[in-house]
N, C-alpha and C. Protein backbone atom coordinates (compact mmCIF):
# COMPACT_ATOMS: atom_id res chain seq x y z
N UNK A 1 16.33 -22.63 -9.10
CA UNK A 1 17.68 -22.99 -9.46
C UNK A 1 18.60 -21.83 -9.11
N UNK A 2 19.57 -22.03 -8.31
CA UNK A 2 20.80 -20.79 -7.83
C UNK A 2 21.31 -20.52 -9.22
N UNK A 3 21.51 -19.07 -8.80
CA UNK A 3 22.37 -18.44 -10.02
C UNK A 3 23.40 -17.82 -9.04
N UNK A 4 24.91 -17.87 -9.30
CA UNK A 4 25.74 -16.98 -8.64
C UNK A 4 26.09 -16.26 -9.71
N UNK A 5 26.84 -15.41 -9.21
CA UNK A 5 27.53 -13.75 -10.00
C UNK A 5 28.32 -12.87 -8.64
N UNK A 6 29.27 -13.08 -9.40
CA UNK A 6 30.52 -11.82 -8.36
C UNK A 6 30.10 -10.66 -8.16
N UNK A 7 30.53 -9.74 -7.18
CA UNK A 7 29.64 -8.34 -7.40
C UNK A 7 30.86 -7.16 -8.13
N UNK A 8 30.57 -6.87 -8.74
CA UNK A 8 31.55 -5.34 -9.15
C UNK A 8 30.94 -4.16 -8.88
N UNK A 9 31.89 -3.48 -7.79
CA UNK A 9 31.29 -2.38 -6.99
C UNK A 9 29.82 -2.34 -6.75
N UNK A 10 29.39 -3.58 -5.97
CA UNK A 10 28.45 -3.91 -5.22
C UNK A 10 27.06 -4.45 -6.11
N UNK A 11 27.29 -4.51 -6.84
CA UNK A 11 26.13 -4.74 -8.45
C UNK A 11 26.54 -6.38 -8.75
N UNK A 12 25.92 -6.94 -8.79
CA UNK A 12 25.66 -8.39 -9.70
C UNK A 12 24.77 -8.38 -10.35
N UNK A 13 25.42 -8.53 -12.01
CA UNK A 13 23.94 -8.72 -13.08
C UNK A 13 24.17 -10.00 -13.39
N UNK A 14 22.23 -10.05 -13.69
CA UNK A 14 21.82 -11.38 -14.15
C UNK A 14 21.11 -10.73 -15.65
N UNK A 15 21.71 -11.07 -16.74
CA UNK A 15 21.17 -11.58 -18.30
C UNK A 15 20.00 -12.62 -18.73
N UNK A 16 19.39 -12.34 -18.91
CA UNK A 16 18.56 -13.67 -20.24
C UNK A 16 17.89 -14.33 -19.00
N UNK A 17 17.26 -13.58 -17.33
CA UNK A 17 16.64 -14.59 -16.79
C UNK A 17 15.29 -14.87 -16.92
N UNK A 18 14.49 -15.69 -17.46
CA UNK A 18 12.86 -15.02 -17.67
C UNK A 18 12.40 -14.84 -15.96
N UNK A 19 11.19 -14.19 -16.21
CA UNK A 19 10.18 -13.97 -15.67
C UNK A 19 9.77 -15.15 -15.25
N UNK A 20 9.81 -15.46 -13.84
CA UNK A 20 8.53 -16.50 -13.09
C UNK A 20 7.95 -16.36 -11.77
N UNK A 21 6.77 -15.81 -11.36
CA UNK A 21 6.10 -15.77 -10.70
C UNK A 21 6.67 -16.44 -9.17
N UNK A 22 6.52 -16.22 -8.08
CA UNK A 22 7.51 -16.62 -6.60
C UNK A 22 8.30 -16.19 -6.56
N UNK A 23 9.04 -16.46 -5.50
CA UNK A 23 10.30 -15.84 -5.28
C UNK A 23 11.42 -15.82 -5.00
N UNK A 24 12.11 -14.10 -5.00
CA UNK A 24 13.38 -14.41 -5.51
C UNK A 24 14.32 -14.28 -4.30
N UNK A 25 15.54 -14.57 -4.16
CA UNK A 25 15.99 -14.53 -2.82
C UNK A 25 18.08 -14.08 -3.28
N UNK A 26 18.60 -13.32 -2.15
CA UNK A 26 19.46 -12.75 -2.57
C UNK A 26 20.50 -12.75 -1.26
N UNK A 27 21.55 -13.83 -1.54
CA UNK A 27 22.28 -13.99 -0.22
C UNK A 27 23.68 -13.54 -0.59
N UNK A 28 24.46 -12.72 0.10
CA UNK A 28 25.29 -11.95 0.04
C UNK A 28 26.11 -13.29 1.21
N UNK A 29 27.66 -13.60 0.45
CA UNK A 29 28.78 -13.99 1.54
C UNK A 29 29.97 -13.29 1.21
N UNK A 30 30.62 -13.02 2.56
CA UNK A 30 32.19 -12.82 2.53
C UNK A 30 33.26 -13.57 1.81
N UNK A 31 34.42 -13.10 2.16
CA UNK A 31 35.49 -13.89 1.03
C UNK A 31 35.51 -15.13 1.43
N UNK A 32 35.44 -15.42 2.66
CA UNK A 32 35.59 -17.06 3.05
C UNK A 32 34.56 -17.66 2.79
N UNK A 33 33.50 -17.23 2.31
CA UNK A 33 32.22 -18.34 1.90
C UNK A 33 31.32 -18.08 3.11
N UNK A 34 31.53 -17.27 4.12
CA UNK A 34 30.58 -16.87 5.03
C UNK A 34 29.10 -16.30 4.51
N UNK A 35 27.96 -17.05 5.15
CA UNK A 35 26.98 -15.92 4.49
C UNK A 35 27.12 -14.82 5.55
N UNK A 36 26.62 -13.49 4.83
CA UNK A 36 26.51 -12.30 5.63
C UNK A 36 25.21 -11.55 5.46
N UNK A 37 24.48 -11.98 4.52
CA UNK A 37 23.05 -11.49 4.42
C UNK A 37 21.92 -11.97 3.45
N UNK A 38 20.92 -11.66 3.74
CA UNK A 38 19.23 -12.65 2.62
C UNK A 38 18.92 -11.34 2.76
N UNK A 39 17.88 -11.67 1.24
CA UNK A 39 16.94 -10.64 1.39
C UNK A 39 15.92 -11.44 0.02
N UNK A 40 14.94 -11.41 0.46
CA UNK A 40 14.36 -12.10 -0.90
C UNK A 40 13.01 -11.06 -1.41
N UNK A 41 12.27 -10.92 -2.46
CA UNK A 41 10.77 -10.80 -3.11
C UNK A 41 9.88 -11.54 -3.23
N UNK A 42 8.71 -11.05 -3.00
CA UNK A 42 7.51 -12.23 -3.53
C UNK A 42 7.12 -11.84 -4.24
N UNK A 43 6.87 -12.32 -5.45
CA UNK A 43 5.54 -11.77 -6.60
C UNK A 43 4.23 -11.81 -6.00
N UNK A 44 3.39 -10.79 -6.10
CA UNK A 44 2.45 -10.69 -5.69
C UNK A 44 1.14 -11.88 -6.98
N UNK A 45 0.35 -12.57 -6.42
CA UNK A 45 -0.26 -13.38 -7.38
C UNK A 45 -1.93 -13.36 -7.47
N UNK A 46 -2.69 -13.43 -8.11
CA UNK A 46 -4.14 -13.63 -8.21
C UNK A 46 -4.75 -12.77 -8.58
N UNK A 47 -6.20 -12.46 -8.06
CA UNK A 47 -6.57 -11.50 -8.32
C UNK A 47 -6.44 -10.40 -7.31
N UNK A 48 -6.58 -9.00 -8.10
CA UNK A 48 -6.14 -7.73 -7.12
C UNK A 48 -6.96 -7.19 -6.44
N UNK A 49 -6.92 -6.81 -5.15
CA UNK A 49 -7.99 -6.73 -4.04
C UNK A 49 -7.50 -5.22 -3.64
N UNK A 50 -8.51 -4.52 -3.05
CA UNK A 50 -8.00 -3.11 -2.49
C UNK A 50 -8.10 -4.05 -0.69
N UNK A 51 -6.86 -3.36 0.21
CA UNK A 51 -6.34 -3.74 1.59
C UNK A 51 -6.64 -2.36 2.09
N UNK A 52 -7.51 -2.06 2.93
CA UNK A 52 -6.90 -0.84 3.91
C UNK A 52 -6.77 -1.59 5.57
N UNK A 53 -5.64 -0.37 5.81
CA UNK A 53 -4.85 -0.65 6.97
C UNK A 53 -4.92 0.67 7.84
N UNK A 54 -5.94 0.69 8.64
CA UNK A 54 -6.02 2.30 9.95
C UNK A 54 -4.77 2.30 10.93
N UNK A 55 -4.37 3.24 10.73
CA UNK A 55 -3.37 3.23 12.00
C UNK A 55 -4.32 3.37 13.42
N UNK A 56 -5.80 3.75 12.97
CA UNK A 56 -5.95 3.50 14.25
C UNK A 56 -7.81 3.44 14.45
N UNK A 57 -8.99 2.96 15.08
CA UNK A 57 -9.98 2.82 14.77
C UNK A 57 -10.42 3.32 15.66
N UNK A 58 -10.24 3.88 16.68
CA UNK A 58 -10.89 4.82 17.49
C UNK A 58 -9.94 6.12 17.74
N UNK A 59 -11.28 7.30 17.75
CA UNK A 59 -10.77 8.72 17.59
C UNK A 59 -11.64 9.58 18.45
N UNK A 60 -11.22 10.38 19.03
CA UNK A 60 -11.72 11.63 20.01
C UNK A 60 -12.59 12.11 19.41
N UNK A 61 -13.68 12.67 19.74
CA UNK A 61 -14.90 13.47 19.01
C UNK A 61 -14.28 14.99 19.43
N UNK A 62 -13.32 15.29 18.97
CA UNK A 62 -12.75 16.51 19.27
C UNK A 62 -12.10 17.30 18.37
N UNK A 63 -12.45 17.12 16.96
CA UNK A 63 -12.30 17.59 15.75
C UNK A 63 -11.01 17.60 15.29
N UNK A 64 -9.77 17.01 16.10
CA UNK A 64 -8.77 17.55 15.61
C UNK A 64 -8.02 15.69 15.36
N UNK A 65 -8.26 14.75 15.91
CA UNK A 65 -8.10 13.72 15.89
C UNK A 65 -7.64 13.18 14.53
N UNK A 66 -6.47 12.35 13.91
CA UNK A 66 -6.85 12.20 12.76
C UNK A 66 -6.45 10.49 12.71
N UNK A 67 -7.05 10.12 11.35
CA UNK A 67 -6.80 8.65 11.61
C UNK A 67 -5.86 8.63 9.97
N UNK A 68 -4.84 7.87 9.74
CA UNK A 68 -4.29 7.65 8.67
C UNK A 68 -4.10 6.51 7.99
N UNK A 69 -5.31 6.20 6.78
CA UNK A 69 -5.62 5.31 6.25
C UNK A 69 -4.52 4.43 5.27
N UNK A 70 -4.04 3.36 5.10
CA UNK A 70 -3.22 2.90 4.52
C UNK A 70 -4.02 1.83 3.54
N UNK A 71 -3.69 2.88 2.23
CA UNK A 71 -4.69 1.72 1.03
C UNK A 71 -3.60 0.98 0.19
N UNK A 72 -3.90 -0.52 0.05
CA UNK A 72 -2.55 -1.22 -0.90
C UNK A 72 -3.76 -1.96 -1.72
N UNK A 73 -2.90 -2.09 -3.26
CA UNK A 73 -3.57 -2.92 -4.43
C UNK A 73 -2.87 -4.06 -4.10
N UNK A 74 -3.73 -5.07 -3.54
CA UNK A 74 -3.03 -6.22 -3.19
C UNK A 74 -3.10 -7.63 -4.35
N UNK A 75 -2.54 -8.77 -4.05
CA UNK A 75 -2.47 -9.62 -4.44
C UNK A 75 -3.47 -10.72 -3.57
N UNK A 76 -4.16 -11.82 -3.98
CA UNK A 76 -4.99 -12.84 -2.98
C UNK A 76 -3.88 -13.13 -2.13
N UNK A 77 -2.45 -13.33 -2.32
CA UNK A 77 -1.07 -13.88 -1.43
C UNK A 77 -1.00 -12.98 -0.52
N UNK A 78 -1.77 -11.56 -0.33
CA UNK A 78 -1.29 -10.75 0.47
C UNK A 78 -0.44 -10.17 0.37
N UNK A 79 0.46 -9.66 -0.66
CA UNK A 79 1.67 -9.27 -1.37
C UNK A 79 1.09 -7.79 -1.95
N UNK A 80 1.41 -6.43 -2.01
CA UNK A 80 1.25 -5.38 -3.07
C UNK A 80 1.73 -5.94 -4.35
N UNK A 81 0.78 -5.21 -4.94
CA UNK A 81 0.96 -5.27 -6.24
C UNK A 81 1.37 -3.81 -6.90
N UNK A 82 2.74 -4.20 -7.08
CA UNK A 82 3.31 -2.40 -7.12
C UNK A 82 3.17 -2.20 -8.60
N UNK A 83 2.93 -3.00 -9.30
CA UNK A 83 3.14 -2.79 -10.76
C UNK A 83 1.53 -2.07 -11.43
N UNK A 84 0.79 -2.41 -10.52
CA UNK A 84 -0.63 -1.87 -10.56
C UNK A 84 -0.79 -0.92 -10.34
N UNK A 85 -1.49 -0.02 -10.74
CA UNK A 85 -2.02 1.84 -10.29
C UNK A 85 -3.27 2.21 -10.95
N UNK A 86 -4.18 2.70 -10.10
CA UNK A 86 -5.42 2.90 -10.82
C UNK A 86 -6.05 3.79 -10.02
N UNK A 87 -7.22 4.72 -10.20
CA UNK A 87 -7.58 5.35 -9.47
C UNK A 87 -8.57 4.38 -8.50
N UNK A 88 -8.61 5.37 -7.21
CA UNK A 88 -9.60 4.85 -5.83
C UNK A 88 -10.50 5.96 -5.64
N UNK A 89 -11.44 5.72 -5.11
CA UNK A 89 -12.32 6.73 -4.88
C UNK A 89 -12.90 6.30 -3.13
N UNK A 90 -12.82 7.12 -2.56
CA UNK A 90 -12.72 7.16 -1.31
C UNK A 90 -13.98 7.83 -0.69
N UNK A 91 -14.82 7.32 -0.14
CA UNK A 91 -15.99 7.74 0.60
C UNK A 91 -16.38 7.39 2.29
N UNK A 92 -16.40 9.09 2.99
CA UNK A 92 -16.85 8.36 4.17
C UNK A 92 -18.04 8.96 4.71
N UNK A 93 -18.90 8.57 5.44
CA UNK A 93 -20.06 8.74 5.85
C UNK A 93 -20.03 9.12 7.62
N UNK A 94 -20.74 9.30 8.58
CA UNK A 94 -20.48 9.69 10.16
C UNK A 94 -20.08 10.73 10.31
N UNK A 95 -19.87 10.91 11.61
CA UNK A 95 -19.09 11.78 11.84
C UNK A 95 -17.45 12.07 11.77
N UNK A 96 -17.27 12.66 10.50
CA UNK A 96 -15.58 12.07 10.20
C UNK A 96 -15.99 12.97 8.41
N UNK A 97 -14.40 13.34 8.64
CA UNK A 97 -14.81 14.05 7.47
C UNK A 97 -13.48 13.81 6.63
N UNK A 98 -12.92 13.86 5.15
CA UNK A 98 -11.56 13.30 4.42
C UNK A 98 -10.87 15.02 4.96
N UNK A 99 -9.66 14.49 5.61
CA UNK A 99 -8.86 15.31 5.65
C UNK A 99 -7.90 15.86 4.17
N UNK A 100 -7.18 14.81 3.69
CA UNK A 100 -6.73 14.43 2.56
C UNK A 100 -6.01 13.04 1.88
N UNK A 101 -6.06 13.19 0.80
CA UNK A 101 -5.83 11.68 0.03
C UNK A 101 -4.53 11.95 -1.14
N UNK A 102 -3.70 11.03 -1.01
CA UNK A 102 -3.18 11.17 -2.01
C UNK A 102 -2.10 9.89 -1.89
N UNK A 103 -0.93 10.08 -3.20
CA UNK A 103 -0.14 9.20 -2.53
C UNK A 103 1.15 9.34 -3.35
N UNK A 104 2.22 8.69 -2.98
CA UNK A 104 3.67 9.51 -3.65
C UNK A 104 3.97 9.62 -4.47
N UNK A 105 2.88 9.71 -5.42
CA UNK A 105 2.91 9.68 -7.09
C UNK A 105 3.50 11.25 -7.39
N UNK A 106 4.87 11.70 -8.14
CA UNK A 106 5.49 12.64 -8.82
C UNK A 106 4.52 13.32 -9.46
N UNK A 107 4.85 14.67 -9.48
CA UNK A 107 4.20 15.72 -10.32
C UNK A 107 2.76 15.17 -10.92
N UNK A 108 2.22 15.54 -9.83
CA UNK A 108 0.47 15.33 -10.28
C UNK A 108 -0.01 16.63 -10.12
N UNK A 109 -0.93 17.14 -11.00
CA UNK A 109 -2.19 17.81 -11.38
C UNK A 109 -3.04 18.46 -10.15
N UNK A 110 -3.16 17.12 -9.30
CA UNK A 110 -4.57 17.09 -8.57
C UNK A 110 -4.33 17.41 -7.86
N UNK A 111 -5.43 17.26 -6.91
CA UNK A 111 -5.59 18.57 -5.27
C UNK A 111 -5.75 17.27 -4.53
N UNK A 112 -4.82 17.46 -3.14
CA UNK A 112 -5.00 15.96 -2.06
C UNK A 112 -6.76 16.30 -1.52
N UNK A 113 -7.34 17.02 -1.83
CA UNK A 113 -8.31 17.29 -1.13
C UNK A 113 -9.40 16.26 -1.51
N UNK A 114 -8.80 15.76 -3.48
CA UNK A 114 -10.10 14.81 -3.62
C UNK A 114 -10.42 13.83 -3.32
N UNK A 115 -11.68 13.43 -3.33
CA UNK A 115 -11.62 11.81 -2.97
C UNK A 115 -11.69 10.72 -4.24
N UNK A 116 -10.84 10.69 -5.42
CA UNK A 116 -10.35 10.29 -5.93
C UNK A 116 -8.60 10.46 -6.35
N UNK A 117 -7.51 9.11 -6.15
CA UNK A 117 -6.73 9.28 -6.61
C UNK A 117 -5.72 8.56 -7.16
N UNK A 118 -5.15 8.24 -7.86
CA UNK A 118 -3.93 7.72 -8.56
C UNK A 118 -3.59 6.91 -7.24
N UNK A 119 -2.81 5.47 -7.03
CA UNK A 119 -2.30 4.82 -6.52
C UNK A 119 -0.87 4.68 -7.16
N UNK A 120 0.34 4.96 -6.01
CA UNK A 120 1.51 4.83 -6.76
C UNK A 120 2.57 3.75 -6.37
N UNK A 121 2.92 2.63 -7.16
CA UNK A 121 3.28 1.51 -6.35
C UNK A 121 2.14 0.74 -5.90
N UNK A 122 1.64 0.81 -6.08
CA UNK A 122 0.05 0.05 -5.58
C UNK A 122 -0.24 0.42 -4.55
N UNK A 123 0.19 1.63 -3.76
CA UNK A 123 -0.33 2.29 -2.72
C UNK A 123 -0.55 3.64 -2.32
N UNK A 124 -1.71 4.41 -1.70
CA UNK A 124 -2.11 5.50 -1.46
C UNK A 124 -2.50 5.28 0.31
N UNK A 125 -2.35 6.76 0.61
CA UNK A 125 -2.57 7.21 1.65
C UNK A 125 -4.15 7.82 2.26
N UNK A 126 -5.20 7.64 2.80
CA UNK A 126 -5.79 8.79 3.22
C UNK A 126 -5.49 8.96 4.69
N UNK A 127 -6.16 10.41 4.50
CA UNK A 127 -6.26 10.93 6.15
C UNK A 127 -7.45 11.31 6.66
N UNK A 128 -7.98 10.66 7.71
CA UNK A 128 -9.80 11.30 8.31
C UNK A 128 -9.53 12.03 9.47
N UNK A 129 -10.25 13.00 9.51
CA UNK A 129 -10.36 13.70 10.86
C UNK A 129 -11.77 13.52 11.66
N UNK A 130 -11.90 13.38 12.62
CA UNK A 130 -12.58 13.22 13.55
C UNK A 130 -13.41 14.45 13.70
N UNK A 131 -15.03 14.71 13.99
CA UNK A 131 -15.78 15.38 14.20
C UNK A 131 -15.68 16.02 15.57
N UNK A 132 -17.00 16.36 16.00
CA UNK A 132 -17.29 16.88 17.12
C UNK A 132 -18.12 16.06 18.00
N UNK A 133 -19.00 15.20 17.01
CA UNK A 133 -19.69 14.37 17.52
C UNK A 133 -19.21 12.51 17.88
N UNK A 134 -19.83 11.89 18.77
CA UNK A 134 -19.32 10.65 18.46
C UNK A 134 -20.13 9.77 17.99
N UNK A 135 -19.71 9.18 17.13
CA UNK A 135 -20.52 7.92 16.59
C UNK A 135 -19.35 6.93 15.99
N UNK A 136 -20.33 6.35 14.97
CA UNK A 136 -19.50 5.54 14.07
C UNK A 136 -19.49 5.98 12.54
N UNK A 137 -18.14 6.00 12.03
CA UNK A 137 -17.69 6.23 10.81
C UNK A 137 -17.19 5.03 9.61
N UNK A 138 -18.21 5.24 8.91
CA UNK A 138 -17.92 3.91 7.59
C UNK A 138 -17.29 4.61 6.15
N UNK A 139 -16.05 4.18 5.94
CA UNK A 139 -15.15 4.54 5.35
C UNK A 139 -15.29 2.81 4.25
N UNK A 140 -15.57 3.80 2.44
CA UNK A 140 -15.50 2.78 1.31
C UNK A 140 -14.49 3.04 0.68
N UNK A 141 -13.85 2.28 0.34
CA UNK A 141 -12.80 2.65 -1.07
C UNK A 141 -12.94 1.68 -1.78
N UNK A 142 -13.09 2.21 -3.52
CA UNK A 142 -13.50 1.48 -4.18
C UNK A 142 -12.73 1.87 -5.77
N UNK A 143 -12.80 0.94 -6.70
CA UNK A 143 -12.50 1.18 -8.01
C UNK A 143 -12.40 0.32 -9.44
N UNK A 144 -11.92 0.71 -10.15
CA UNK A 144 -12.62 0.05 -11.47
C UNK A 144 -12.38 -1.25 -11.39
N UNK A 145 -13.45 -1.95 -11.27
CA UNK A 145 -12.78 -3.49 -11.30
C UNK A 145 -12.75 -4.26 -10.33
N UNK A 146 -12.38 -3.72 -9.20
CA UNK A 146 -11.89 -4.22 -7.90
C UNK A 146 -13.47 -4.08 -6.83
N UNK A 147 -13.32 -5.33 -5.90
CA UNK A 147 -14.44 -5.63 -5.06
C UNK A 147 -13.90 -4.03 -4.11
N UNK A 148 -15.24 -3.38 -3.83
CA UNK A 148 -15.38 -2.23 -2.98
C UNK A 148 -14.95 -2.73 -1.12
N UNK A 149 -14.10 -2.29 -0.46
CA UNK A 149 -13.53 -2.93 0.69
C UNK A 149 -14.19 -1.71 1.29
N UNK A 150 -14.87 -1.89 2.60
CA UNK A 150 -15.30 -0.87 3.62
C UNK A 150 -14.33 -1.23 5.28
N UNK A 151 -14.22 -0.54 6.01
CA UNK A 151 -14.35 0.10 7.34
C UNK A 151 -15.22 0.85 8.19
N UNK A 152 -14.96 -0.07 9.42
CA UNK A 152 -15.73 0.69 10.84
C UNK A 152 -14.39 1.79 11.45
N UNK A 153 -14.71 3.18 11.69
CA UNK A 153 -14.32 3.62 12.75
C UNK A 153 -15.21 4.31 13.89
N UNK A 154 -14.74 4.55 15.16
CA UNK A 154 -15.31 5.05 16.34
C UNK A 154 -15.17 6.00 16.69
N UNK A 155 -15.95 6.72 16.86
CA UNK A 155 -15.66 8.26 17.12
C UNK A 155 -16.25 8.23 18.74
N UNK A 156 -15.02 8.65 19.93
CA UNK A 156 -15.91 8.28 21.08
C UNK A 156 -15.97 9.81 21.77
């Protein structure tokens, strides 16, 4: 159901709307009734899955190579689930070693070096570096609750 609201200095509030799951959508028009812009949200829905995303799956056996892992607490819709945060624990095996892990979570404690960490927004970062040798590298991330998601990388 549309809700309109005028903007005052660029802000439109909405009062008393509940909470419902799907989504929300936000169209901006000019004075003549022109639209001039959308932008909508999805609620993320189901159960929460760990997603990783490599920027890249093959790497130089030349030690300096790095690959940068993109971990999201997802939704079954495929949506982050930003409201979620929990620790991950990150394991890789091959030739490939954790460069560092972490993710844009404010004033933390910890050292990016571990392979456990806080997810912020429902997402963390790692980074692998590439050996000397080539093979193949199997990369787990896993955590409380959540089905353990693995990766292949190539070390050529």
């Amino acid at each position: 159901m549309p809700v309109k609201r005028k903007t005052k200095k660029d802000i439109a509030k909405f009062k008393k709307i509940p909470y419902e799951a799907g989504k929300i959508e936000a169209v901006t028009y000019d004075s003549s009734g022109k639209e001039t812009g959308r932008t909508s949200l999805i609620s993320a829905t189901g159960k929460t899955l760990i997603k990783l995303t490599p920027e890249a799956t093959s790497l130089c056996a030349n030690g300096q190579d790095l690959c940068f892992l993109n971990i999201d607490l997802i939704g079954e819709n495929g949506i982050t689930k930003s409201s979620v945060d929990q620790n991950l624990k990150i394991e890789i095996s091959g030739p490939a070693t954790l460069q560092g892990y972490g993710s844009a979570r404010p004033n933390i404690e910890k050292s990016f070096c571990s392979d456990t960490f806080k997810t912020f927004y429902g997402k963390s970062l790692a980074v692998i570096r590439a050996g000397y040798e080539p093979g193949t590298v199997t990369v787990k991330v896993s955590g409380k609750g959540l089905d353990t998601q693995k990766l292949t990388l190539n070390i050529c």
